[in-house]
Structure formats: C-alpha cells, structure tokens
N, C-alpha and C. Protein backbone atom coordinates (compact mmCIF):
# COMPACT_ATOMS: atom_id res chain seq x y z
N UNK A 1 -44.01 -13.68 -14.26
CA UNK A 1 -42.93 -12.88 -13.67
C UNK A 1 -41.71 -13.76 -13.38
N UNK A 2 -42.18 -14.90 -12.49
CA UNK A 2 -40.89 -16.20 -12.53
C UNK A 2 -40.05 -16.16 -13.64
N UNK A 3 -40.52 -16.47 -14.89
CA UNK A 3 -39.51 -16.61 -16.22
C UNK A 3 -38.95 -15.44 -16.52
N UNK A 4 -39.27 -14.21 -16.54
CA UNK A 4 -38.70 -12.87 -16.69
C UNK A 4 -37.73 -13.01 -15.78
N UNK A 5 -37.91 -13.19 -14.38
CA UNK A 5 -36.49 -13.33 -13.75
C UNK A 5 -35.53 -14.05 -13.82
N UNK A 6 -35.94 -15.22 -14.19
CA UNK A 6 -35.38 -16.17 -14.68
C UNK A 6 -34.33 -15.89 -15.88
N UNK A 7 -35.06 -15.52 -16.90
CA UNK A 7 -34.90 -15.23 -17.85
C UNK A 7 -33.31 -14.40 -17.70
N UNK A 8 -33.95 -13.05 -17.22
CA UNK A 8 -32.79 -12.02 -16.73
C UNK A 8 -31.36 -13.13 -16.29
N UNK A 9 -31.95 -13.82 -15.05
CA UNK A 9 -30.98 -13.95 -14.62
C UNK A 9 -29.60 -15.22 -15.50
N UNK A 10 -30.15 -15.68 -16.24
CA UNK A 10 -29.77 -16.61 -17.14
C UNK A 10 -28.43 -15.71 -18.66
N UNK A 11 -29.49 -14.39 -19.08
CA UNK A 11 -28.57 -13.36 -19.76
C UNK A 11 -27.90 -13.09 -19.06
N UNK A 12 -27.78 -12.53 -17.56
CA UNK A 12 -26.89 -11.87 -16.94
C UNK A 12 -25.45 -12.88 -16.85
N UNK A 13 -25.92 -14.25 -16.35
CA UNK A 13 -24.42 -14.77 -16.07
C UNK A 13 -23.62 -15.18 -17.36
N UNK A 14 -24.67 -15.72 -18.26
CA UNK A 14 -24.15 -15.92 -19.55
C UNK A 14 -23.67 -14.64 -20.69
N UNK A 15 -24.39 -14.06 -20.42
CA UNK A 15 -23.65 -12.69 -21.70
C UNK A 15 -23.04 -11.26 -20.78
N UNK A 16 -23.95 -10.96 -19.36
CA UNK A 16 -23.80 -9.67 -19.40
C UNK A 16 -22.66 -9.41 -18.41
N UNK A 17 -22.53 -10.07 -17.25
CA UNK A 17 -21.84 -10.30 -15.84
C UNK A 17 -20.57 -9.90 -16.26
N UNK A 18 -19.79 -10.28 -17.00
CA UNK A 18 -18.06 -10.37 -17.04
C UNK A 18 -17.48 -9.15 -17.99
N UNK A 19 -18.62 -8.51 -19.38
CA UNK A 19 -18.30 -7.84 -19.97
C UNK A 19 -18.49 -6.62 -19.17
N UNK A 20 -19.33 -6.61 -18.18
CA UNK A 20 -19.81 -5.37 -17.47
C UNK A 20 -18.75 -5.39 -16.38
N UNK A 21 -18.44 -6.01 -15.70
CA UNK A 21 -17.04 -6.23 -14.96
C UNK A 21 -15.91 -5.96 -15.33
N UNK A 22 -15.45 -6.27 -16.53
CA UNK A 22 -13.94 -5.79 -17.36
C UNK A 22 -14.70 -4.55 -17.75
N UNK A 23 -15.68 -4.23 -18.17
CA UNK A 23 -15.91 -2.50 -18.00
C UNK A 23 -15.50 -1.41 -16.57
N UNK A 24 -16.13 -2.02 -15.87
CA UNK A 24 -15.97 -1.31 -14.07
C UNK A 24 -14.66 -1.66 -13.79
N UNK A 25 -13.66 -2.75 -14.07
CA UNK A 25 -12.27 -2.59 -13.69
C UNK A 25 -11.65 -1.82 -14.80
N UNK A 26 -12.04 -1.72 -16.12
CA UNK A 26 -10.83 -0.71 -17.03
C UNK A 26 -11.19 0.69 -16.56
N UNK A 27 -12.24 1.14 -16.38
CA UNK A 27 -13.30 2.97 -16.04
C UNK A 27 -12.98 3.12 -14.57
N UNK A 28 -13.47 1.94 -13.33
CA UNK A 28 -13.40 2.57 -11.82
C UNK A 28 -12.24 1.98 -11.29
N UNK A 29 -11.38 1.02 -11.67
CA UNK A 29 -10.68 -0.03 -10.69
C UNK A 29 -8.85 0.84 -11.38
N UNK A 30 -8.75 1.30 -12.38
CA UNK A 30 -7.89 1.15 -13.00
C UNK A 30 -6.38 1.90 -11.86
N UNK A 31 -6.41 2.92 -11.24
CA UNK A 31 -5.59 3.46 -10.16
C UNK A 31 -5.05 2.20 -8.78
N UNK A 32 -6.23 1.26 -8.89
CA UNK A 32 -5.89 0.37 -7.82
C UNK A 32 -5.25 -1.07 -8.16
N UNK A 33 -4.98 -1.07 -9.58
CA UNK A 33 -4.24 -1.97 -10.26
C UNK A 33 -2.79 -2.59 -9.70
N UNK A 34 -2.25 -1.87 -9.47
CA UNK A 34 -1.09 -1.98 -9.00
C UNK A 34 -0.66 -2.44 -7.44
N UNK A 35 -1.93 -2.28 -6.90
CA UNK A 35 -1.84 -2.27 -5.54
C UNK A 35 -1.16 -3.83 -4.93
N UNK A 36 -0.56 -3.85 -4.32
CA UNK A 36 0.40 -5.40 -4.27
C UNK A 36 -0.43 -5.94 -3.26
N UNK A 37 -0.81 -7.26 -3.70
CA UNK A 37 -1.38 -8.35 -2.60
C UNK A 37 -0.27 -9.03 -1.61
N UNK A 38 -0.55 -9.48 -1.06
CA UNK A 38 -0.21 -9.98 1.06
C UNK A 38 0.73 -11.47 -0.19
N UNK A 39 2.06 -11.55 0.45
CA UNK A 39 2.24 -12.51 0.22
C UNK A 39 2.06 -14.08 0.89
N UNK A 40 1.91 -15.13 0.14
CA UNK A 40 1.49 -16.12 0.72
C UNK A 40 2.06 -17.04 0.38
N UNK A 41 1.82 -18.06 1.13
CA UNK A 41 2.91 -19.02 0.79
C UNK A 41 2.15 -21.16 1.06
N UNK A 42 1.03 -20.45 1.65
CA UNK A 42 -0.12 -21.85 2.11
C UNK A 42 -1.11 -21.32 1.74
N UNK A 43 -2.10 -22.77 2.11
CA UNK A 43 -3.97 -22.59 1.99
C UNK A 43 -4.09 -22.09 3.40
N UNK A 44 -3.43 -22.19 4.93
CA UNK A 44 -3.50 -21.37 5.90
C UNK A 44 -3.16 -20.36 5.61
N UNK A 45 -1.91 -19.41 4.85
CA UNK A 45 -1.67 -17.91 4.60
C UNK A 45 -3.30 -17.65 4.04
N UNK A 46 -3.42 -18.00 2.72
CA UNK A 46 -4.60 -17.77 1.76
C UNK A 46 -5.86 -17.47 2.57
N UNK A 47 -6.30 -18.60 3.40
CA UNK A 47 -7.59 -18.68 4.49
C UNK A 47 -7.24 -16.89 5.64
N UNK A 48 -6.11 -17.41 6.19
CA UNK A 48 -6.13 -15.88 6.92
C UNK A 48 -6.06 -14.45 6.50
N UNK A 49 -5.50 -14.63 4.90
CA UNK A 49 -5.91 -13.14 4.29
C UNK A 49 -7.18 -12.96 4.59
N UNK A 50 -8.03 -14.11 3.67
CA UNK A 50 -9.29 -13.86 3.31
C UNK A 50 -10.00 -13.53 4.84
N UNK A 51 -9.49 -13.84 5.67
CA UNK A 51 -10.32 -12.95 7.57
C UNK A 51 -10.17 -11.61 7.28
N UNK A 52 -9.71 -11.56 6.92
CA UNK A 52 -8.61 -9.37 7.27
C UNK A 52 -10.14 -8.91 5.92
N UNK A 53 -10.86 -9.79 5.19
CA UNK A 53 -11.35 -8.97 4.49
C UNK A 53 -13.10 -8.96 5.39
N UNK A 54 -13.67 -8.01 5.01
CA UNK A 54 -15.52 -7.82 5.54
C UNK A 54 -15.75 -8.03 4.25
N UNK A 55 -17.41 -9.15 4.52
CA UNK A 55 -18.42 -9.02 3.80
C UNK A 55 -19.19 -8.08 4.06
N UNK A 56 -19.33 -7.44 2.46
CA UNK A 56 -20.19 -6.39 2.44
C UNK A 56 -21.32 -6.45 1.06
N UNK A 57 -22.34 -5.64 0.64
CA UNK A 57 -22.54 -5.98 -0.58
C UNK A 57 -21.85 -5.22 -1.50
N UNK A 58 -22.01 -4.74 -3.00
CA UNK A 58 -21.91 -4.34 -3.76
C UNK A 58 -22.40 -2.83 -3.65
N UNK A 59 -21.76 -1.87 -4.45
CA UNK A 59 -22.08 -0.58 -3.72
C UNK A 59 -22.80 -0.05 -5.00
N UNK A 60 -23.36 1.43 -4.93
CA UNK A 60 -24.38 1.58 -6.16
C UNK A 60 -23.52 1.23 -7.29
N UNK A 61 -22.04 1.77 -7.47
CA UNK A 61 -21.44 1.82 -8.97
C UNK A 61 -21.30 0.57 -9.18
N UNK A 62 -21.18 -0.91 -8.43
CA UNK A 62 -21.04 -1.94 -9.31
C UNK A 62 -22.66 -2.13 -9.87
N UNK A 63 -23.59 -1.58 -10.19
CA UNK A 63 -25.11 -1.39 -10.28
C UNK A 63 -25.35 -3.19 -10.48
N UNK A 64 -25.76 -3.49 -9.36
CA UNK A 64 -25.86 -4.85 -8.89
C UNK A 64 -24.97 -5.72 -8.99
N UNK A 65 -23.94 -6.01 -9.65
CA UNK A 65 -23.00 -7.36 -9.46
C UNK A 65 -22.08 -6.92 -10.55
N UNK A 66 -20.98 -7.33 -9.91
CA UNK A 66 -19.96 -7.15 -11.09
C UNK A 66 -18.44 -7.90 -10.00
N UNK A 67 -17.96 -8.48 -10.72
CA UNK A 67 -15.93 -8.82 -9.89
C UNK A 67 -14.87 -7.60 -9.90
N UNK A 68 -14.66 -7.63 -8.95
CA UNK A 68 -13.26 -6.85 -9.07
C UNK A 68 -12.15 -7.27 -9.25
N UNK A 69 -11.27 -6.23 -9.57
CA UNK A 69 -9.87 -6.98 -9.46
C UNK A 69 -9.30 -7.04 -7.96
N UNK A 70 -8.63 -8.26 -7.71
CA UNK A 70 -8.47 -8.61 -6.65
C UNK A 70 -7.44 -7.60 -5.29
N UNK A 71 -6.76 -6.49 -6.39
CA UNK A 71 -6.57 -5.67 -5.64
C UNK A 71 -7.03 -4.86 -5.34
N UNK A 72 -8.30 -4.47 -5.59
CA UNK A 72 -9.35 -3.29 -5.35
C UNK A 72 -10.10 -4.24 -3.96
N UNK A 73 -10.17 -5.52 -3.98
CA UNK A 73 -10.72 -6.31 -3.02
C UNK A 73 -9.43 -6.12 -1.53
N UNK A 74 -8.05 -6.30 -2.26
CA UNK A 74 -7.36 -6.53 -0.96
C UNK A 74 -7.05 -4.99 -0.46
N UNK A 75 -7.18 -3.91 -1.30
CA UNK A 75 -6.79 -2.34 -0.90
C UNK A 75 -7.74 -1.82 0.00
N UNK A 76 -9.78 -2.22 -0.36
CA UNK A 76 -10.32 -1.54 0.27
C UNK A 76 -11.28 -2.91 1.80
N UNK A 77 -10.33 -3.91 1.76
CA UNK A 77 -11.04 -5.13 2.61
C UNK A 77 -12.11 -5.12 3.16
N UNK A 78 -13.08 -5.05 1.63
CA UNK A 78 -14.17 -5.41 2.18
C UNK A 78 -14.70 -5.67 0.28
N UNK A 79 -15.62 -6.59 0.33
CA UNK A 79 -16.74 -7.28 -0.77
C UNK A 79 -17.17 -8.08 -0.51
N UNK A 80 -18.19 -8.80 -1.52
CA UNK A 80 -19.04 -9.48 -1.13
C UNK A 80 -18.25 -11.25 -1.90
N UNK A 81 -19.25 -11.81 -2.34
CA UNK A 81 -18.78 -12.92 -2.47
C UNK A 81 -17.75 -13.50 -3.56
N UNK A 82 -18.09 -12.31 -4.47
CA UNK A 82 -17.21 -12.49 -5.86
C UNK A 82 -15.99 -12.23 -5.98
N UNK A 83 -15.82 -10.95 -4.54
CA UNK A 83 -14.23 -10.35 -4.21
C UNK A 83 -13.72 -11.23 -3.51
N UNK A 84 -14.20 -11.66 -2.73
CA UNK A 84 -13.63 -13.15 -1.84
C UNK A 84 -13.35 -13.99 -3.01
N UNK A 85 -13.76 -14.71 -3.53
CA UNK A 85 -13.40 -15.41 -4.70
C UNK A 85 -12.68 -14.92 -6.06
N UNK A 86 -12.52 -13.82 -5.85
CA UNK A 86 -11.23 -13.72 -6.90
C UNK A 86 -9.94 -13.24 -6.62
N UNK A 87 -9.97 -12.71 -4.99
CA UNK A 87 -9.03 -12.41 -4.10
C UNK A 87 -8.37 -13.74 -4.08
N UNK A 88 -9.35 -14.95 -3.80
CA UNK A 88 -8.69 -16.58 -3.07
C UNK A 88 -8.33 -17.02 -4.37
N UNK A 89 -8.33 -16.99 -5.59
CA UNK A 89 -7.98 -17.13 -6.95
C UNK A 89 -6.44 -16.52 -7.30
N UNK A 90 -6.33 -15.15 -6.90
CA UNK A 90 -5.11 -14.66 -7.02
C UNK A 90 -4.34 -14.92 -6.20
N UNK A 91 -4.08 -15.24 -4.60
CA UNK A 91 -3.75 -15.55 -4.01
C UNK A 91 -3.12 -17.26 -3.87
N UNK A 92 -3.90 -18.05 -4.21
CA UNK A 92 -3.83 -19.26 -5.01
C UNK A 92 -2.93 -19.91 -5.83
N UNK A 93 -2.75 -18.21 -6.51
CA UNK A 93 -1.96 -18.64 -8.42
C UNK A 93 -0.59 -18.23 -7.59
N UNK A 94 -0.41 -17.78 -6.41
CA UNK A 94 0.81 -17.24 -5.96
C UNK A 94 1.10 -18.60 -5.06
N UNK A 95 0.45 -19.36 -4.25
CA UNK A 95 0.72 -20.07 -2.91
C UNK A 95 0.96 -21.54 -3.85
N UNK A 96 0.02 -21.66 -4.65
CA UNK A 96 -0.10 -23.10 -4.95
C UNK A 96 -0.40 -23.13 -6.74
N UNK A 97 0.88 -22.85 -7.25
CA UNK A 97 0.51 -22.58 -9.11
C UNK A 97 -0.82 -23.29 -9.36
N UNK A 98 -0.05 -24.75 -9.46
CA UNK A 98 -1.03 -25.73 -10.05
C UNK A 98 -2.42 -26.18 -9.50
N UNK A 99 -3.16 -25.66 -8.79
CA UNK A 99 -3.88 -25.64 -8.03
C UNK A 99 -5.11 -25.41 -9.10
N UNK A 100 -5.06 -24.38 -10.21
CA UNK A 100 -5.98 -24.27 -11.26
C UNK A 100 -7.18 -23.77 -10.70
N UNK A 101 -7.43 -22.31 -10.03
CA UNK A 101 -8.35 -22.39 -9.18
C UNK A 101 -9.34 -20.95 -10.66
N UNK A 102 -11.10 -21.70 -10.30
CA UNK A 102 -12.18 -20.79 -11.00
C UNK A 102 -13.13 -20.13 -10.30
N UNK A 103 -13.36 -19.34 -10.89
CA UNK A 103 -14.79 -18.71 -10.27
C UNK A 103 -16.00 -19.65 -10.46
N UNK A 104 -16.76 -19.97 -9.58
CA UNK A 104 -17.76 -20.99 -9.53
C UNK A 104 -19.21 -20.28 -9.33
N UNK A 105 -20.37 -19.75 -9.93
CA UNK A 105 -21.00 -18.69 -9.85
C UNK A 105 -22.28 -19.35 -9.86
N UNK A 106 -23.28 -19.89 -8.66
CA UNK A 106 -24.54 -20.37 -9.09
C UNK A 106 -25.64 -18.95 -8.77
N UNK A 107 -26.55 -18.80 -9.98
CA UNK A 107 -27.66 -17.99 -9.77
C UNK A 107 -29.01 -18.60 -9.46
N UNK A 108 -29.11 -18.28 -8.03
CA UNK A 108 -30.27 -18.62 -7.20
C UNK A 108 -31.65 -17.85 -7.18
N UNK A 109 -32.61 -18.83 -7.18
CA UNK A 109 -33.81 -18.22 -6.57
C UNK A 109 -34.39 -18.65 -4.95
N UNK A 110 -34.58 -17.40 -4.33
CA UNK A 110 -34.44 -16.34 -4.45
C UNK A 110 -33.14 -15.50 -4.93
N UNK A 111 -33.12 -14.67 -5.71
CA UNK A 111 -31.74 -13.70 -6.07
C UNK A 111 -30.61 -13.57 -5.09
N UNK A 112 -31.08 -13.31 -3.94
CA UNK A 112 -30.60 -12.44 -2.61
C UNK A 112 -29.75 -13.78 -2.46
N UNK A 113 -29.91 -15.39 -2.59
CA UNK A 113 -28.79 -16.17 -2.59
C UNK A 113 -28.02 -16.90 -3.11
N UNK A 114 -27.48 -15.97 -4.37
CA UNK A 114 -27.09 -16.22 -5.59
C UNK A 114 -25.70 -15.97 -4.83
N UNK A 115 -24.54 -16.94 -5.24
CA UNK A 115 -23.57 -17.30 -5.30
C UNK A 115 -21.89 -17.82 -5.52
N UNK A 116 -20.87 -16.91 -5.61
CA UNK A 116 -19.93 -17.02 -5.97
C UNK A 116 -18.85 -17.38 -5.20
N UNK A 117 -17.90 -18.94 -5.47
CA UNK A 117 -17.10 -19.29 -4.88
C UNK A 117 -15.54 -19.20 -5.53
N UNK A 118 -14.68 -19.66 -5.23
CA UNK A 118 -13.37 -20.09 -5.76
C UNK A 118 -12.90 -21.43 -5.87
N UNK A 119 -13.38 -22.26 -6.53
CA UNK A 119 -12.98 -23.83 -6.59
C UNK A 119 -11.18 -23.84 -7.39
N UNK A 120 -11.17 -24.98 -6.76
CA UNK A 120 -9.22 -25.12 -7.26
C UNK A 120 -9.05 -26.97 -6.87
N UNK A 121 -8.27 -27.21 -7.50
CA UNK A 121 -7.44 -28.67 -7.66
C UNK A 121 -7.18 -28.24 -6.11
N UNK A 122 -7.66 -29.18 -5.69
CA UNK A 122 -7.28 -29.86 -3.75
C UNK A 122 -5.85 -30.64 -3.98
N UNK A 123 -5.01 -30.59 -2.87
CA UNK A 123 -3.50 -30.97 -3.13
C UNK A 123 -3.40 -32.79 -3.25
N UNK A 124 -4.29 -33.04 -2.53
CA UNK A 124 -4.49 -34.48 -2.72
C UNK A 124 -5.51 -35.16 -3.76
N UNK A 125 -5.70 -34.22 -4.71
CA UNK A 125 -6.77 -34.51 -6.09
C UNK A 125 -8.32 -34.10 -5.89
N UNK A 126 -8.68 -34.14 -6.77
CA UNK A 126 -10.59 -33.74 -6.31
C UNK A 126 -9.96 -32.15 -6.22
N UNK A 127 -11.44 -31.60 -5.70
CA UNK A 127 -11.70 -29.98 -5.96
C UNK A 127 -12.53 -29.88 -4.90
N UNK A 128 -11.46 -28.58 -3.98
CA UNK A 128 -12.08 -27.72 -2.76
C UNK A 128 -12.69 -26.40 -3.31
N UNK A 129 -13.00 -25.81 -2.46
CA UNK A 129 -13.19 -24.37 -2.60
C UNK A 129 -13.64 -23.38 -1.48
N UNK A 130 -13.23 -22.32 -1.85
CA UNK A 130 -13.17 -21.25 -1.09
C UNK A 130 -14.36 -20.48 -0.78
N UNK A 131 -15.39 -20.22 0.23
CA UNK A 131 -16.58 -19.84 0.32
C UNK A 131 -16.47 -18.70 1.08
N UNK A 132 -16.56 -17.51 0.80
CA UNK A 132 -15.89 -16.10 1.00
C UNK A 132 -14.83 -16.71 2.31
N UNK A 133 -14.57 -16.81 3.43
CA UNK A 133 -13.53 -16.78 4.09
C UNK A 133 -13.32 -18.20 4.71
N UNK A 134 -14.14 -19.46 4.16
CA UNK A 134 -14.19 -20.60 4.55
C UNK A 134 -13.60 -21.41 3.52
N UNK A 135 -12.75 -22.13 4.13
CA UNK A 135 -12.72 -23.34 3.26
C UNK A 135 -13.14 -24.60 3.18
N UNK A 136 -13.96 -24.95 2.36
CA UNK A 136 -14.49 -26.36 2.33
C UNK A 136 -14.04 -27.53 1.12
N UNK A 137 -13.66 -27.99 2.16
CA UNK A 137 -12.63 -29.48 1.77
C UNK A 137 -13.83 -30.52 1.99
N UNK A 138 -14.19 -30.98 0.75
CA UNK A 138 -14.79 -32.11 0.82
C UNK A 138 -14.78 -33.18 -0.23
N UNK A 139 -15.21 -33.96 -0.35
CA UNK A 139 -15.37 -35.05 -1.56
C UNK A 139 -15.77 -34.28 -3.00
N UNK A 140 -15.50 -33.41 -3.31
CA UNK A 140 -15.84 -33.19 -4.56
C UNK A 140 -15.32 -33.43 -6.08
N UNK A 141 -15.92 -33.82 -6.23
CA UNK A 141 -15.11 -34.32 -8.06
C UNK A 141 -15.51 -33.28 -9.12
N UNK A 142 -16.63 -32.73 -9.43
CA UNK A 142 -16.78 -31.76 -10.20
C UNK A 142 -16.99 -30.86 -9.70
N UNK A 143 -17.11 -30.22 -10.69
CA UNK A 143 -17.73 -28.00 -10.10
C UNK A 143 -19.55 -28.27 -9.90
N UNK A 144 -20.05 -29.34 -10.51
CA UNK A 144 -21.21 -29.84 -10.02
C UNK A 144 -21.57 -30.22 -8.87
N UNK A 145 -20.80 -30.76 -8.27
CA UNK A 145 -20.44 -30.94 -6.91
C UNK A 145 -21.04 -29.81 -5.93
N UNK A 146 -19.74 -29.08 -6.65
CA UNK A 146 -19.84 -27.78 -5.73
C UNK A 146 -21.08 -27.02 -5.70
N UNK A 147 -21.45 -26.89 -6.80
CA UNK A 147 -23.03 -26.02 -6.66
C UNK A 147 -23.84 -26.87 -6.37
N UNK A 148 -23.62 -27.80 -6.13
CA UNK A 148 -25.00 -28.35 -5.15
C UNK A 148 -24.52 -28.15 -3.87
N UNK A 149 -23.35 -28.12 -3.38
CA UNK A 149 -23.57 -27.50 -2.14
C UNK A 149 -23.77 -25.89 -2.22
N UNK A 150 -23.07 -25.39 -3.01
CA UNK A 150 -23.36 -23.78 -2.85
C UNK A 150 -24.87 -23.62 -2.68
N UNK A 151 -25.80 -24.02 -3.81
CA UNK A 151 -27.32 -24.00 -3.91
C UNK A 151 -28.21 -23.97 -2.47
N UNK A 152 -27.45 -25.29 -1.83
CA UNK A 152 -28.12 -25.74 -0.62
C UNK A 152 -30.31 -25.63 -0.85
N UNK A 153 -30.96 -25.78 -0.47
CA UNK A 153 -32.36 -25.94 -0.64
C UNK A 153 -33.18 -24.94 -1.53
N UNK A 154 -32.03 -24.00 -2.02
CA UNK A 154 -32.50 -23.01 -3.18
C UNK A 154 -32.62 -23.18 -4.77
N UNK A 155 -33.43 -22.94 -5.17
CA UNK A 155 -33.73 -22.93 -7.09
C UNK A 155 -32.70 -22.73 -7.28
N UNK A 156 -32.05 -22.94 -8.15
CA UNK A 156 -30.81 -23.01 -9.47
C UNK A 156 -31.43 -22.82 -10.54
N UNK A 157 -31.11 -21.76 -11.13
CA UNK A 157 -31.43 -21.42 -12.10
C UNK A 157 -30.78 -21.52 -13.34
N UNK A 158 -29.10 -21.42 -13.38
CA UNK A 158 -27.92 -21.50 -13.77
C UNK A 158 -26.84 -21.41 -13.28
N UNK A 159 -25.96 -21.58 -13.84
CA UNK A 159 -24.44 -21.48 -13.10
C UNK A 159 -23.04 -21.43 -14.05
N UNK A 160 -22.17 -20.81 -13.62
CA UNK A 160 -20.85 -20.96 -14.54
C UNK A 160 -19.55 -21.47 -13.65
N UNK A 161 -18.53 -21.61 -14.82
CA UNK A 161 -17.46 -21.76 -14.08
C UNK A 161 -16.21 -20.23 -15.08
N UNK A 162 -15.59 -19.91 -14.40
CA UNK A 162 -15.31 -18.69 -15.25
C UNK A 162 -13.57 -18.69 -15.28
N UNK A 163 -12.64 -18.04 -15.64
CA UNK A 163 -11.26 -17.47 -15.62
C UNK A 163 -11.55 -16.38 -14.65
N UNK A 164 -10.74 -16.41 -13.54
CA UNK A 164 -10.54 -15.18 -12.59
C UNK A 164 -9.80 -14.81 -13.04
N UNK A 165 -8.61 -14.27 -13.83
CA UNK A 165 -7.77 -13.55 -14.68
C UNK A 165 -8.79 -12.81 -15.96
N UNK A 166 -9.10 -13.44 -16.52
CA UNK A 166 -9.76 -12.90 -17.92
C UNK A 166 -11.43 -12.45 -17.83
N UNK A 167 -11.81 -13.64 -16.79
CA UNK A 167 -13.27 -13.06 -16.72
C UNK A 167 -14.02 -13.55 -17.93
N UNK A 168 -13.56 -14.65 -17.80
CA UNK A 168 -14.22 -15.31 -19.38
C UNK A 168 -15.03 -16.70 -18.55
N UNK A 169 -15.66 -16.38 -19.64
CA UNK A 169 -16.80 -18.18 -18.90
C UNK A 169 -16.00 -19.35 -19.54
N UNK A 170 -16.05 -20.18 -18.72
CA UNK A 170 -15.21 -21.24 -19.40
C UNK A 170 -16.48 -22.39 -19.67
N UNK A 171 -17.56 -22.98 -18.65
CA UNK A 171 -18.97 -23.55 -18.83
C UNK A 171 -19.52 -22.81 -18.46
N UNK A 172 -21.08 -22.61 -19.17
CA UNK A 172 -22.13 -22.36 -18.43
C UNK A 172 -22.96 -23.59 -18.57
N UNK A 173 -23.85 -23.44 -17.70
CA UNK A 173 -25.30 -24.82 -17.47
C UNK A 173 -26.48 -23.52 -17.01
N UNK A 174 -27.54 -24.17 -17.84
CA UNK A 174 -29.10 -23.68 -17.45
C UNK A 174 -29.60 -24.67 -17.32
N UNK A 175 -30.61 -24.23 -16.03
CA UNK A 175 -31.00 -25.88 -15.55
C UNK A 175 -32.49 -25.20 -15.65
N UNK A 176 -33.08 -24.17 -15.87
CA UNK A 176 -34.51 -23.97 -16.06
C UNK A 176 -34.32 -23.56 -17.39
C-alpha cells in the first residue's frame, strides 16, 4: 500500500498537479481574474497582506489540491498553503522584480503534511521563503535547503520547484 501511495503521490506532483490547476483556474477561477491585488511596495507590505489571509483547506471543487490564481486567493482570503504561496509570488513580482520568487512543493508522508512554500532571491543573496504567512530568512543556498526544512522529521517522497505564473515545473526530484 506504501508504494501505491507513494507512487500516486510522485504522478500527482510530476504530471497531474499543475495541468489540473490551469484546468480549475480557466472553468472555476476565470470571473475572479481581474480582481486587483493590495499594492505593495516591501517584504513587510508582502508579510502583512499575507495576515489579512486564513488558512483553510481546499474545498470539494479543488478535489484535493490544486493552486489558484492569486486573485481568487486575495478576493476570497482564505487557502491553504499553495494560495499563500502564489499570493507571496505575485505580490513579490510587484514589491521586489528581481527577487525570482517559485513555488517550492515537498510531498510528504504522512500526506496530511505535504507542503507548499514561496522561495525567492533574499535581497542580500541566498534564498528565503515564504511559509503561508511567515517568513523565514535563513542560510539557504538551494531550494534543497528549503525542503529540508519544509519536510522537518517527515518522509519525502518528492518535491518540485514550479513557475507561479505558468504553473509549469521547472525541477522535480524523487527521492523514493
């Protein structure tokens, strides 16, 4: 049963996650497109949007996981970890261009603490990131980095790094 989930969860981030996502934003998101995000102008503006939003999970129509577009995140303030992270992505590309910020996505065992952040070029070099409404500034040099802290004492199963605009994988790694 382990490898079946495994398994699953390995197709999901690698083939199924992003095409099923640009599905649910062209079919459910498409009216909230337009909706204008909070302007910003710092990583303090950016950090205090991301308060004004609730963690919540995923509701039946994203049928388990899927990203939104970041204005469906800032219109109805509330998602779970992926809306936080592509909210702090768009917000980002406005406060700090060059900042180059990704979706950072580790799939955990157990499932329930599977993981999506917002990593970006830190202003003084190296790579922070955004952990739904936290920011953690630390020594990090790769996106490897980062999912070992995201992971924390949990299985890793895989992980990506993605385009929050396009929703495209840019790496994936399978580590089982």
């Amino acid at each position: 049963m382990t490898s079946l989930v495994n398994w699953f969860l390995i197709w999901w981030l690698r083939s199924g996650r992003y095409p099923w996502s640009r599905f649910r934003r062209k079919y459910f998101e498409f009216f909230w497109r337009n909706t204008a995000l909070p302007s910003v102008t710092s990583l303090d503006d950016v950090l205090n949007r991301l308060g004004d939003v609730k963690w919540t999970r995923d509701k039946f129509l994203h049928l388990w996981d899927s990203v939104s577009y970041p204005q469906t995140v800032w219109r109805s303030k509330k998602d779970d970890c992926d809306g936080f992270a592509v909210l702090a992505a768009a917000l980002l590309r406005q406060s700090q261009p060059d900042s180059a910020p990704v979706l950072v996505t580790a799939m955990l065992r157990p499932v329930k603490y599977s993981h999506t952040v917002c990593a970006f070029q830190a202003p003084e070099g190296g790579l922070w990131f955004f952990d739904n409404y936290y920011l953690r500034q630390g020594n990090y040099h790769t996106y490897d980095d980062i999912v070992e802290v995201v992971k924390g004492d949990h299985e890793l199963i895989c992980w990506d790094v993605a385009d929050p605009v396009k929703l495209a994988t840019m790496e994936f790694h399978a580590v089982v």
